[in-house]
PDB file of N, CA and C in Angstrom:
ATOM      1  N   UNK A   1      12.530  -2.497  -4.145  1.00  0.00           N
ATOM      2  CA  UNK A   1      11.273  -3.044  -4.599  1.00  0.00           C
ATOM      3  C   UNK A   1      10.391  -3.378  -3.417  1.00  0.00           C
ATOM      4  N   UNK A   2       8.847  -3.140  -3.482  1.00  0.00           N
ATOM      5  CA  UNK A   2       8.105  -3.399  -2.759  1.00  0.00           C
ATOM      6  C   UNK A   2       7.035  -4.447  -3.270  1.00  0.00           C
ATOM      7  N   UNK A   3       6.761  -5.513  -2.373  1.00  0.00           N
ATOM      8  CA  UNK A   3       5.593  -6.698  -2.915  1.00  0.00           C
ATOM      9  C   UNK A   3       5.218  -7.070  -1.966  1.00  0.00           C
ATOM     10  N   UNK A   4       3.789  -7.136  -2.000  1.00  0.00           N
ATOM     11  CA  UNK A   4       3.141  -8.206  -1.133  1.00  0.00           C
ATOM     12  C   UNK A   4       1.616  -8.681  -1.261  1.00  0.00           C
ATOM     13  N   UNK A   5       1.091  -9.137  -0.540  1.00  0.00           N
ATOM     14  CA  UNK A   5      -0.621  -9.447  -0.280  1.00  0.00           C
ATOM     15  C   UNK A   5      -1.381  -8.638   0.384  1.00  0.00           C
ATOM     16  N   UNK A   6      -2.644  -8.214   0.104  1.00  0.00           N
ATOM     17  CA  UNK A   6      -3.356  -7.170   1.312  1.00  0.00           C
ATOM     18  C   UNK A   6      -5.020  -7.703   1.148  1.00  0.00           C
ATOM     19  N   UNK A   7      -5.789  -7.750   1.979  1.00  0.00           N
ATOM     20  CA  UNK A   7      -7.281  -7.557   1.675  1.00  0.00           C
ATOM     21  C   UNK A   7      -7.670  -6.468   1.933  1.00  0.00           C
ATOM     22  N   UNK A   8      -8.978  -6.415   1.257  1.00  0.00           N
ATOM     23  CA  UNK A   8      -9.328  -5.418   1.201  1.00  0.00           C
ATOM     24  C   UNK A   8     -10.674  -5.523   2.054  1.00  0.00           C
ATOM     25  N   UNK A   9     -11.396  -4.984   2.651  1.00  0.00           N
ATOM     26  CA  UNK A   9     -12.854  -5.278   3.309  1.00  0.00           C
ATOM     27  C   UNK A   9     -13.803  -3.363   3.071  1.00  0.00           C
ATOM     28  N   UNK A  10     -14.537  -3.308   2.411  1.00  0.00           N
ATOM     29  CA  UNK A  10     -15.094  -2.142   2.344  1.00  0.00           C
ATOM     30  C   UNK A  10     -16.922  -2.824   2.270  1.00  0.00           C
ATOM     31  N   UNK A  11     -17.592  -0.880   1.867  1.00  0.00           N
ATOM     32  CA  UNK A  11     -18.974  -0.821   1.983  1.00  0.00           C
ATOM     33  C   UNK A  11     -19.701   0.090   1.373  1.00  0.00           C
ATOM     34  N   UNK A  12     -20.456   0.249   0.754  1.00  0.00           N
ATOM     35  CA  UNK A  12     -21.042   1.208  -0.300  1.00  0.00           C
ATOM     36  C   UNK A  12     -21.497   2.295   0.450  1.00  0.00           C
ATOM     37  N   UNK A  13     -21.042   3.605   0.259  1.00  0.00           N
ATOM     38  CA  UNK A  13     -21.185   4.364   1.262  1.00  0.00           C
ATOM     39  C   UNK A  13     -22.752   5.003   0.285  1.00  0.00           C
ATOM     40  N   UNK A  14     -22.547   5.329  -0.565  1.00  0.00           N
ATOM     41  CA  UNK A  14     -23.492   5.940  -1.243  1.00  0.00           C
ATOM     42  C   UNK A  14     -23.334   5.173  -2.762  1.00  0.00           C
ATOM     43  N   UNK A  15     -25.191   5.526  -3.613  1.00  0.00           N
ATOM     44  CA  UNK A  15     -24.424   4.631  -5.096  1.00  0.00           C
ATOM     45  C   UNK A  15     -23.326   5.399  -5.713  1.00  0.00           C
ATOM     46  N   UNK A  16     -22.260   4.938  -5.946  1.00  0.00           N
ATOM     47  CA  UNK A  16     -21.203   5.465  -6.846  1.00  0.00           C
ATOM     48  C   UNK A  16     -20.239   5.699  -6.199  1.00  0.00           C
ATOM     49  N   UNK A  17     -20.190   5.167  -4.700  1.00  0.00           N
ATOM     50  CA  UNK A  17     -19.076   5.746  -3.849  1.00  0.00           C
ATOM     51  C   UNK A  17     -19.041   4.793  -3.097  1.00  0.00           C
ATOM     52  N   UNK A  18     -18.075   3.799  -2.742  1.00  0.00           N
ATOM     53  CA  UNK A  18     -17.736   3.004  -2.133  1.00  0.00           C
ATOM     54  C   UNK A  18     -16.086   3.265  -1.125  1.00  0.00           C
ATOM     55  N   UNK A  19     -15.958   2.877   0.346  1.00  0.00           N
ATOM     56  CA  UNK A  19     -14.845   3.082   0.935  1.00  0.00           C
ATOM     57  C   UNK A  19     -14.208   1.470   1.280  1.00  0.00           C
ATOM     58  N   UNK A  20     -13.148   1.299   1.668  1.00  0.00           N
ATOM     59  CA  UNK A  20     -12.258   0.100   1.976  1.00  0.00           C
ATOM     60  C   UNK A  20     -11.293   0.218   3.110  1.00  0.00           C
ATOM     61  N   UNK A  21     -11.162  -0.208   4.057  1.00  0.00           N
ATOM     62  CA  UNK A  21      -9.563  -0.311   4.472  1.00  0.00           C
ATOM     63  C   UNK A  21      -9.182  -2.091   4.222  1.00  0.00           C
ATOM     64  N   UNK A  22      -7.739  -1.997   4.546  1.00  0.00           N
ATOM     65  CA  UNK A  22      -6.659  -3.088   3.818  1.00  0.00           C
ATOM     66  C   UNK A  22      -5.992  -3.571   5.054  1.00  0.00           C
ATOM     67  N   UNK A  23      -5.218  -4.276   5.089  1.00  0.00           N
ATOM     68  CA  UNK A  23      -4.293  -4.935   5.775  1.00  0.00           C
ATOM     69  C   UNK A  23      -3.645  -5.832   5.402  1.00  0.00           C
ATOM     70  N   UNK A  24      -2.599  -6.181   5.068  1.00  0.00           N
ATOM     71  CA  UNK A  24      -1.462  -7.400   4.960  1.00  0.00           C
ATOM     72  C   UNK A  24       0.067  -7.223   5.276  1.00  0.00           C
ATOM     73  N   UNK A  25       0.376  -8.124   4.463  1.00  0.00           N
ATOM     74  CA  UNK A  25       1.969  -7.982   4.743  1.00  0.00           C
ATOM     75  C   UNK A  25       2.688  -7.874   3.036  1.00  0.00           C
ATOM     76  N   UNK A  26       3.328  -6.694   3.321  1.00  0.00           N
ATOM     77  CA  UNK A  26       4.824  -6.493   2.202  1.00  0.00           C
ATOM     78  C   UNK A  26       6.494  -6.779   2.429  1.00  0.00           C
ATOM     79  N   UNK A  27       6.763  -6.995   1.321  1.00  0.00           N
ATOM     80  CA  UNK A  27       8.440  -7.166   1.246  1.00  0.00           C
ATOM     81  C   UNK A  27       8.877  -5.918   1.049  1.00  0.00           C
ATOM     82  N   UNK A  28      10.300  -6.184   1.178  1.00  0.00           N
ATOM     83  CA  UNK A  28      10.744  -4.346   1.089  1.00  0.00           C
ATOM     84  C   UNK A  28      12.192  -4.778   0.946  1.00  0.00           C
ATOM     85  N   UNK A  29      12.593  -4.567  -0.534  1.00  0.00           N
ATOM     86  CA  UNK A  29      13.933  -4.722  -0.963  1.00  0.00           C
ATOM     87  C   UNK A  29      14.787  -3.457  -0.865  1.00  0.00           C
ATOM     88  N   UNK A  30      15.630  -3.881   0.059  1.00  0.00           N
ATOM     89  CA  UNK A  30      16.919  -2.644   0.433  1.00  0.00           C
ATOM     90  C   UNK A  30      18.366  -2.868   0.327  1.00  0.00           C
ATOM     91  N   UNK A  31      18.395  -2.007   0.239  1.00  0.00           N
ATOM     92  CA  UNK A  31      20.526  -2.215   0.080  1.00  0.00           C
ATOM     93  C   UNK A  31      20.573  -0.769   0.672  1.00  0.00           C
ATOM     94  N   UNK A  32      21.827  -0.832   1.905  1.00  0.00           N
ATOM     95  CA  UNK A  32      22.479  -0.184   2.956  1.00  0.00           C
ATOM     96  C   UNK A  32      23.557  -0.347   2.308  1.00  0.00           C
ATOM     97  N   UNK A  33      24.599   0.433   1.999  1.00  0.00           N
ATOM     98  CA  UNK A  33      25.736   0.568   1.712  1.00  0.00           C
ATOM     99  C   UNK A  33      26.467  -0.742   0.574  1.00  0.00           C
ATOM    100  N   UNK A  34      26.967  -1.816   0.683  1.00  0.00           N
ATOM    101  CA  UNK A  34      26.883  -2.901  -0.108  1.00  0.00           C
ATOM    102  C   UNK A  34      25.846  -4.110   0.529  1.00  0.00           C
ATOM    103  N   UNK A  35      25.439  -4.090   1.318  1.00  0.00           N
ATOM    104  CA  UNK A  35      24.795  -4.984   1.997  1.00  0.00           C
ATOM    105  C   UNK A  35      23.066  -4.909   1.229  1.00  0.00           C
ATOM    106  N   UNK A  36      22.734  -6.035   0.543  1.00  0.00           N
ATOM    107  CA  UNK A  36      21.412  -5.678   0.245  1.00  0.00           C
ATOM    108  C   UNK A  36      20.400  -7.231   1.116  1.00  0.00           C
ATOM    109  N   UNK A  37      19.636  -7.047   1.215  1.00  0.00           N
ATOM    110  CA  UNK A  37      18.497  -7.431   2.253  1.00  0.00           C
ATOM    111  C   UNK A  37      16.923  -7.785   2.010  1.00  0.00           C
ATOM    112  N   UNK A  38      16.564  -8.245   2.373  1.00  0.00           N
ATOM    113  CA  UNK A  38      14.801  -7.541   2.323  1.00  0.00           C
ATOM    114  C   UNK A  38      14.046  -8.010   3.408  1.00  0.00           C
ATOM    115  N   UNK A  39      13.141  -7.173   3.899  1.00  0.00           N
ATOM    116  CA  UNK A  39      12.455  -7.141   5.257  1.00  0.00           C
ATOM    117  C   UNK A  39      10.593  -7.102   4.881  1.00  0.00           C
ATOM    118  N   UNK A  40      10.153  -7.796   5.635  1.00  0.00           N
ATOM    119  CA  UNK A  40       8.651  -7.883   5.436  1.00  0.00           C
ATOM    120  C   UNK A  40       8.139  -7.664   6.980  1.00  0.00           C
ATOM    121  N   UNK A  41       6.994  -6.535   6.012  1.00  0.00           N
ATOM    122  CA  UNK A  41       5.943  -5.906   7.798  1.00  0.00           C
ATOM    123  C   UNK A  41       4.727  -5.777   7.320  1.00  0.00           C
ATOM    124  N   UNK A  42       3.804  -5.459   7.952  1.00  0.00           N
ATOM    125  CA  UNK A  42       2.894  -5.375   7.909  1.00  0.00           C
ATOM    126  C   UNK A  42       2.483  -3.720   7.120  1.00  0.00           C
ATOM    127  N   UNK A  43       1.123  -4.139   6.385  1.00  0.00           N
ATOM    128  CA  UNK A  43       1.020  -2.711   5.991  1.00  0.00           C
ATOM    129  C   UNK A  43      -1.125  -2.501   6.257  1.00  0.00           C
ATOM    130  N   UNK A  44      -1.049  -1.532   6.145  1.00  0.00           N
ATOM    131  CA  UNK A  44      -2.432  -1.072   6.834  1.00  0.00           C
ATOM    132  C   UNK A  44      -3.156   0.249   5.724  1.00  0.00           C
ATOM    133  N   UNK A  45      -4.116   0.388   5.066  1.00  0.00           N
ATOM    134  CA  UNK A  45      -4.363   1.351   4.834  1.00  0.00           C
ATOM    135  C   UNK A  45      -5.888   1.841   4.619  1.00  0.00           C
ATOM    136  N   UNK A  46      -5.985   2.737   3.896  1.00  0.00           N
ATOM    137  CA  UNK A  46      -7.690   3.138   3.403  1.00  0.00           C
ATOM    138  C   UNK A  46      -8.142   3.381   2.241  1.00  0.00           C
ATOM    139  N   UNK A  47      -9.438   3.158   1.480  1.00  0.00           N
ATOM    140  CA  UNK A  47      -9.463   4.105   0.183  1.00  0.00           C
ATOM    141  C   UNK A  47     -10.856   4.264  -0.161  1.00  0.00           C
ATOM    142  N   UNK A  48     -11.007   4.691  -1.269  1.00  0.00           N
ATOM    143  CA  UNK A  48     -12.032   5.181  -1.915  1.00  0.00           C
ATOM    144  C   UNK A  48     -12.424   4.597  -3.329  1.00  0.00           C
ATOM    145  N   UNK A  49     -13.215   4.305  -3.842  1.00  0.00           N
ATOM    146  CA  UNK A  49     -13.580   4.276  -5.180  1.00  0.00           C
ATOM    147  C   UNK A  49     -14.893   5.338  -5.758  1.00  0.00           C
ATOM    148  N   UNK A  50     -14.759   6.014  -6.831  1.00  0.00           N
ATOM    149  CA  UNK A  50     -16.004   6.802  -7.364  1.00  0.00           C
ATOM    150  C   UNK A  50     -16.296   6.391  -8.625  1.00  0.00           C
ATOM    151  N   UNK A  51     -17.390   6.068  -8.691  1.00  0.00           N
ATOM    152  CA  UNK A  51     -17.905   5.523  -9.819  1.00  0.00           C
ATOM    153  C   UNK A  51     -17.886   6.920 -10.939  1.00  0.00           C
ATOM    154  N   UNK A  52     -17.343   6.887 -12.378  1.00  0.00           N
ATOM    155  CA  UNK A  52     -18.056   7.892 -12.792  1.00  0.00           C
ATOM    156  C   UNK A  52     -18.390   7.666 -14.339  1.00  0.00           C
ATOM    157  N   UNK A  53     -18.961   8.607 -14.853  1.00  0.00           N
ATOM    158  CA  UNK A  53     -20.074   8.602 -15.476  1.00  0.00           C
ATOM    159  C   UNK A  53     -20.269   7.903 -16.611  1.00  0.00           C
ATOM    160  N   UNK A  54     -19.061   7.356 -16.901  1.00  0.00           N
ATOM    161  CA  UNK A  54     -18.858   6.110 -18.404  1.00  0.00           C
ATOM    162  C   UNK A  54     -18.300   5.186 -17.774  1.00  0.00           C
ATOM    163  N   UNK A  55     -18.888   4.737 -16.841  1.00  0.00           N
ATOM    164  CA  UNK A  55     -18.497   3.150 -16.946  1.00  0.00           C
ATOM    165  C   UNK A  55     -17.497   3.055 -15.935  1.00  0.00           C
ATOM    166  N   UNK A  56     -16.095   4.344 -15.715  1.00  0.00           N
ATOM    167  CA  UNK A  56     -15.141   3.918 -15.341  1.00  0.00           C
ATOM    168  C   UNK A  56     -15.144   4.118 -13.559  1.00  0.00           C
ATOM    169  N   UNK A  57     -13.795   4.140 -12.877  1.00  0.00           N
ATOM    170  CA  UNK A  57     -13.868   3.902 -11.775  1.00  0.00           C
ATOM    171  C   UNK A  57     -12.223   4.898 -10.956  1.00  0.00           C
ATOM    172  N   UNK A  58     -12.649   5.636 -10.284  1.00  0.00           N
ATOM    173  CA  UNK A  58     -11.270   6.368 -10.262  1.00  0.00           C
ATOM    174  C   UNK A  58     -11.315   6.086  -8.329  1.00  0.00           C
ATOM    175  N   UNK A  59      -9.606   5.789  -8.009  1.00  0.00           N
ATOM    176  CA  UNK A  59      -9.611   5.099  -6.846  1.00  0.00           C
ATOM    177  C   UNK A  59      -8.259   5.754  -6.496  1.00  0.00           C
ATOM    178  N   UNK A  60      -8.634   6.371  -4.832  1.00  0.00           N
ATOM    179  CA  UNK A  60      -7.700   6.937  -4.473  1.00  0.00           C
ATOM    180  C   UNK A  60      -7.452   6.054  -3.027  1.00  0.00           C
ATOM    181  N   UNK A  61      -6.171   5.929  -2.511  1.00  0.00           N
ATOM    182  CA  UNK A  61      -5.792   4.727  -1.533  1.00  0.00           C
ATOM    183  C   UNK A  61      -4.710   5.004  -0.796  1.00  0.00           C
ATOM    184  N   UNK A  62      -4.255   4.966   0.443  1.00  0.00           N
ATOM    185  CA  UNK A  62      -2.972   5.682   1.235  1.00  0.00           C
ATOM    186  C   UNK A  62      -2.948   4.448   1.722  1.00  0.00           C
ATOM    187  N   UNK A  63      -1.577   3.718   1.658  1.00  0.00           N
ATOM    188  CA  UNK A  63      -0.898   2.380   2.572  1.00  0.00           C
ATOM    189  C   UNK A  63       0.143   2.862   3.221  1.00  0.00           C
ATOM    190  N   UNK A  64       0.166   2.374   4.639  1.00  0.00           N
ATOM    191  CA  UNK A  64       1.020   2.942   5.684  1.00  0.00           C
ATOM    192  C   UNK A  64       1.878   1.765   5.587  1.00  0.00           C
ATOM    193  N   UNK A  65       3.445   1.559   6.042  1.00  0.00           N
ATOM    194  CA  UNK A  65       3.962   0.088   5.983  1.00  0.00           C
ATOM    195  C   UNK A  65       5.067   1.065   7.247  1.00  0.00           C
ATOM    196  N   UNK A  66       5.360   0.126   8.312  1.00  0.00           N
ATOM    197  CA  UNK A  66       6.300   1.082   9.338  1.00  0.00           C
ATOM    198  C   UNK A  66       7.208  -0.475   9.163  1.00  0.00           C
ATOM    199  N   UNK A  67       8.654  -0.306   9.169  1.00  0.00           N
ATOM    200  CA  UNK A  67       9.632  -1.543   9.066  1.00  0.00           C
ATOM    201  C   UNK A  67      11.257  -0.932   9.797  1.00  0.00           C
ATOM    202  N   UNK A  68      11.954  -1.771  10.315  1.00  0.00           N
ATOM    203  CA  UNK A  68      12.862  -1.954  11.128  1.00  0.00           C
ATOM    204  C   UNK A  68      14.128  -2.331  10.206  1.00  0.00           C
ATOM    205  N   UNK A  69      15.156  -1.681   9.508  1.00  0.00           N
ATOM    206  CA  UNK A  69      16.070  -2.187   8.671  1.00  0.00           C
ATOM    207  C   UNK A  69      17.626  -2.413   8.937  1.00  0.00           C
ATOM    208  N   UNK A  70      18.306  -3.162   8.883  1.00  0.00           N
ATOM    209  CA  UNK A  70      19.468  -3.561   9.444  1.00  0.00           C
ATOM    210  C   UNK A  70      20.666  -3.995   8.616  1.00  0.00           C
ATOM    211  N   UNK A  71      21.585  -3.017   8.928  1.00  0.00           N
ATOM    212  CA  UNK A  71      23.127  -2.850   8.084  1.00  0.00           C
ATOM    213  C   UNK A  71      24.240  -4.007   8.628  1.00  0.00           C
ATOM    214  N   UNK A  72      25.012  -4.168   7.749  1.00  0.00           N
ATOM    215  CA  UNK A  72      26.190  -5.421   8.424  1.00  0.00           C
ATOM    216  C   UNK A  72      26.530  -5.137   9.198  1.00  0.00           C
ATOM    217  N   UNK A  73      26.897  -3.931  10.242  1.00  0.00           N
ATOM    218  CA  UNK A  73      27.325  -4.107  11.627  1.00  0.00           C
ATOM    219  C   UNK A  73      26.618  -3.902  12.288  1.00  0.00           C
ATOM    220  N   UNK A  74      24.778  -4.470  12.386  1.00  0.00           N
ATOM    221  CA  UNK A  74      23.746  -4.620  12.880  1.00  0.00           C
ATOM    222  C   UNK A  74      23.293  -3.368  13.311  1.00  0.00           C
ATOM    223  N   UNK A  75      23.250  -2.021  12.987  1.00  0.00           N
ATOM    224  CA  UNK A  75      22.987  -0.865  12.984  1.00  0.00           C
ATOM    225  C   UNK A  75      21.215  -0.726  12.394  1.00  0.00           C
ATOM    226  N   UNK A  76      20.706  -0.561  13.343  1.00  0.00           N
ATOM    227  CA  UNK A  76      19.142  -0.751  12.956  1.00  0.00           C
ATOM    228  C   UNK A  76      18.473   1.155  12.843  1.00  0.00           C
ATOM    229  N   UNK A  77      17.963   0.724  11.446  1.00  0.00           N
ATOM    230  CA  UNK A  77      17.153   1.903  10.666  1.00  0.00           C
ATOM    231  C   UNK A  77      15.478   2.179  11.425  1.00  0.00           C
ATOM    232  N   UNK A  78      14.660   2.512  11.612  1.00  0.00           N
ATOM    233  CA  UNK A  78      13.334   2.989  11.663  1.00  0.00           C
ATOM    234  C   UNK A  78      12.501   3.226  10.345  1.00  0.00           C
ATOM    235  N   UNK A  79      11.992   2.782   9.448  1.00  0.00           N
ATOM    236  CA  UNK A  79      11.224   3.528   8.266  1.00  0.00           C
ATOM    237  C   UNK A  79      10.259   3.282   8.432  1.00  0.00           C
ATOM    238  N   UNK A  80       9.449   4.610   8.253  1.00  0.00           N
ATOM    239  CA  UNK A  80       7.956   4.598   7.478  1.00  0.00           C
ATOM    240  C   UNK A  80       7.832   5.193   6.226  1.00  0.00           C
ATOM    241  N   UNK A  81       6.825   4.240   5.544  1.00  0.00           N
ATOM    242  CA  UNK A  81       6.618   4.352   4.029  1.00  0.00           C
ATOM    243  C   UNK A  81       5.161   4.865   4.093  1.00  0.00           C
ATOM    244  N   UNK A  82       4.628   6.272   3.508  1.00  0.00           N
ATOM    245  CA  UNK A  82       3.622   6.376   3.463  1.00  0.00           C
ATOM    246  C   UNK A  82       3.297   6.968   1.866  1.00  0.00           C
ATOM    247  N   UNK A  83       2.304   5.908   1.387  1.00  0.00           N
ATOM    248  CA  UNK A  83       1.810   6.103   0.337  1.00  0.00           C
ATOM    249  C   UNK A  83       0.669   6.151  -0.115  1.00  0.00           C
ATOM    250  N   UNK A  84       0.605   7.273  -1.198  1.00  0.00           N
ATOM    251  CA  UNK A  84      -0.792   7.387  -1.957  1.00  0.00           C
ATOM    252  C   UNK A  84      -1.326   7.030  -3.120  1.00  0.00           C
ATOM    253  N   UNK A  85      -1.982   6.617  -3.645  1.00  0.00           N
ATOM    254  CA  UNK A  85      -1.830   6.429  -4.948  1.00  0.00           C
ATOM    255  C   UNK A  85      -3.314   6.257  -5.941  1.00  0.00           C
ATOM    256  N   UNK A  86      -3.460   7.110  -6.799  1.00  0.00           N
ATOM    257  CA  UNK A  86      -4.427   7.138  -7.833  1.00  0.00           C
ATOM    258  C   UNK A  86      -4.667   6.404  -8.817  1.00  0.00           C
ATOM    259  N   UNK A  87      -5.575   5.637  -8.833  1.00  0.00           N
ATOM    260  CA  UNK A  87      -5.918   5.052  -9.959  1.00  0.00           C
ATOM    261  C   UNK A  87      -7.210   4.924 -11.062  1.00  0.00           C
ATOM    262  N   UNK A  88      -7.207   4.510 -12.315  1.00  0.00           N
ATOM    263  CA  UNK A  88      -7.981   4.863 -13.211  1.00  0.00           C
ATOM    264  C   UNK A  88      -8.383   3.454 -13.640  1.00  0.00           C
ATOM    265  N   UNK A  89      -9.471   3.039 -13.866  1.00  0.00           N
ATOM    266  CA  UNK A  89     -10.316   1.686 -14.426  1.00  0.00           C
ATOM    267  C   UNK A  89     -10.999   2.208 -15.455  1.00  0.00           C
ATOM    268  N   UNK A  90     -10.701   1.603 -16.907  1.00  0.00           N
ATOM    269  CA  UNK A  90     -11.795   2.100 -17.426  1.00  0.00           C
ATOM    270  C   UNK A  90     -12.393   0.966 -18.019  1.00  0.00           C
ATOM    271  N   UNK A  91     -13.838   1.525 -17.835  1.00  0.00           N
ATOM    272  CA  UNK A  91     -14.733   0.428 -18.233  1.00  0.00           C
ATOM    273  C   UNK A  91     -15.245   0.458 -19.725  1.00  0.00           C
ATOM    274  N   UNK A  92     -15.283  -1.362 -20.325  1.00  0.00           N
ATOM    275  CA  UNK A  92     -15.838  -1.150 -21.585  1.00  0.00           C
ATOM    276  C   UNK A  92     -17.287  -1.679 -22.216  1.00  0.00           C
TER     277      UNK A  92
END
């Protein structure tokens, strides 16, 4: 499982098109073999919103999260999580 907080800071690039980047910090629930854990890092990303033509709002967004993970005989992992993700608002 992944959770956390991020802001967002963006700017109307054009009417109907607005951009953002993000920054905060996420949790990151893992289990290594029986050993389960969870590690929090920082995550960073960018996006988009397009206004369209009824009201609604379609939003595309990539969050980078890079984290350091560690097994019971202190054996340390490297991960990066890179994600995209689409979304749909509809307006009423």
């Amino acid at each position: 499982n992944r959770y956390g907080a991020k802001l967002n800071i963006g700017t109307q690039i054009k009417e109907g098109l607005d951009s953002y980047v993000s920054a905060g910090i996420a949790g990151l629930d893992y289990q290594i073999g029986a050993e389960e854990d969870i590690s929090y890092s920082e995550i960073y990303g960018a996006g988009i919103n397009f206004d369209l033509a009824n009201g609604s709002v379609l939003n595309v967004e990539y969050n980078y999260q890079s984290d350091e993970l560690e097994d019971a005989s202190n054996t340390k992992y490297d991960t990066d999580l890179h994600l995209v993700k689409v979304g749909l608002v509809f307006g009423f």
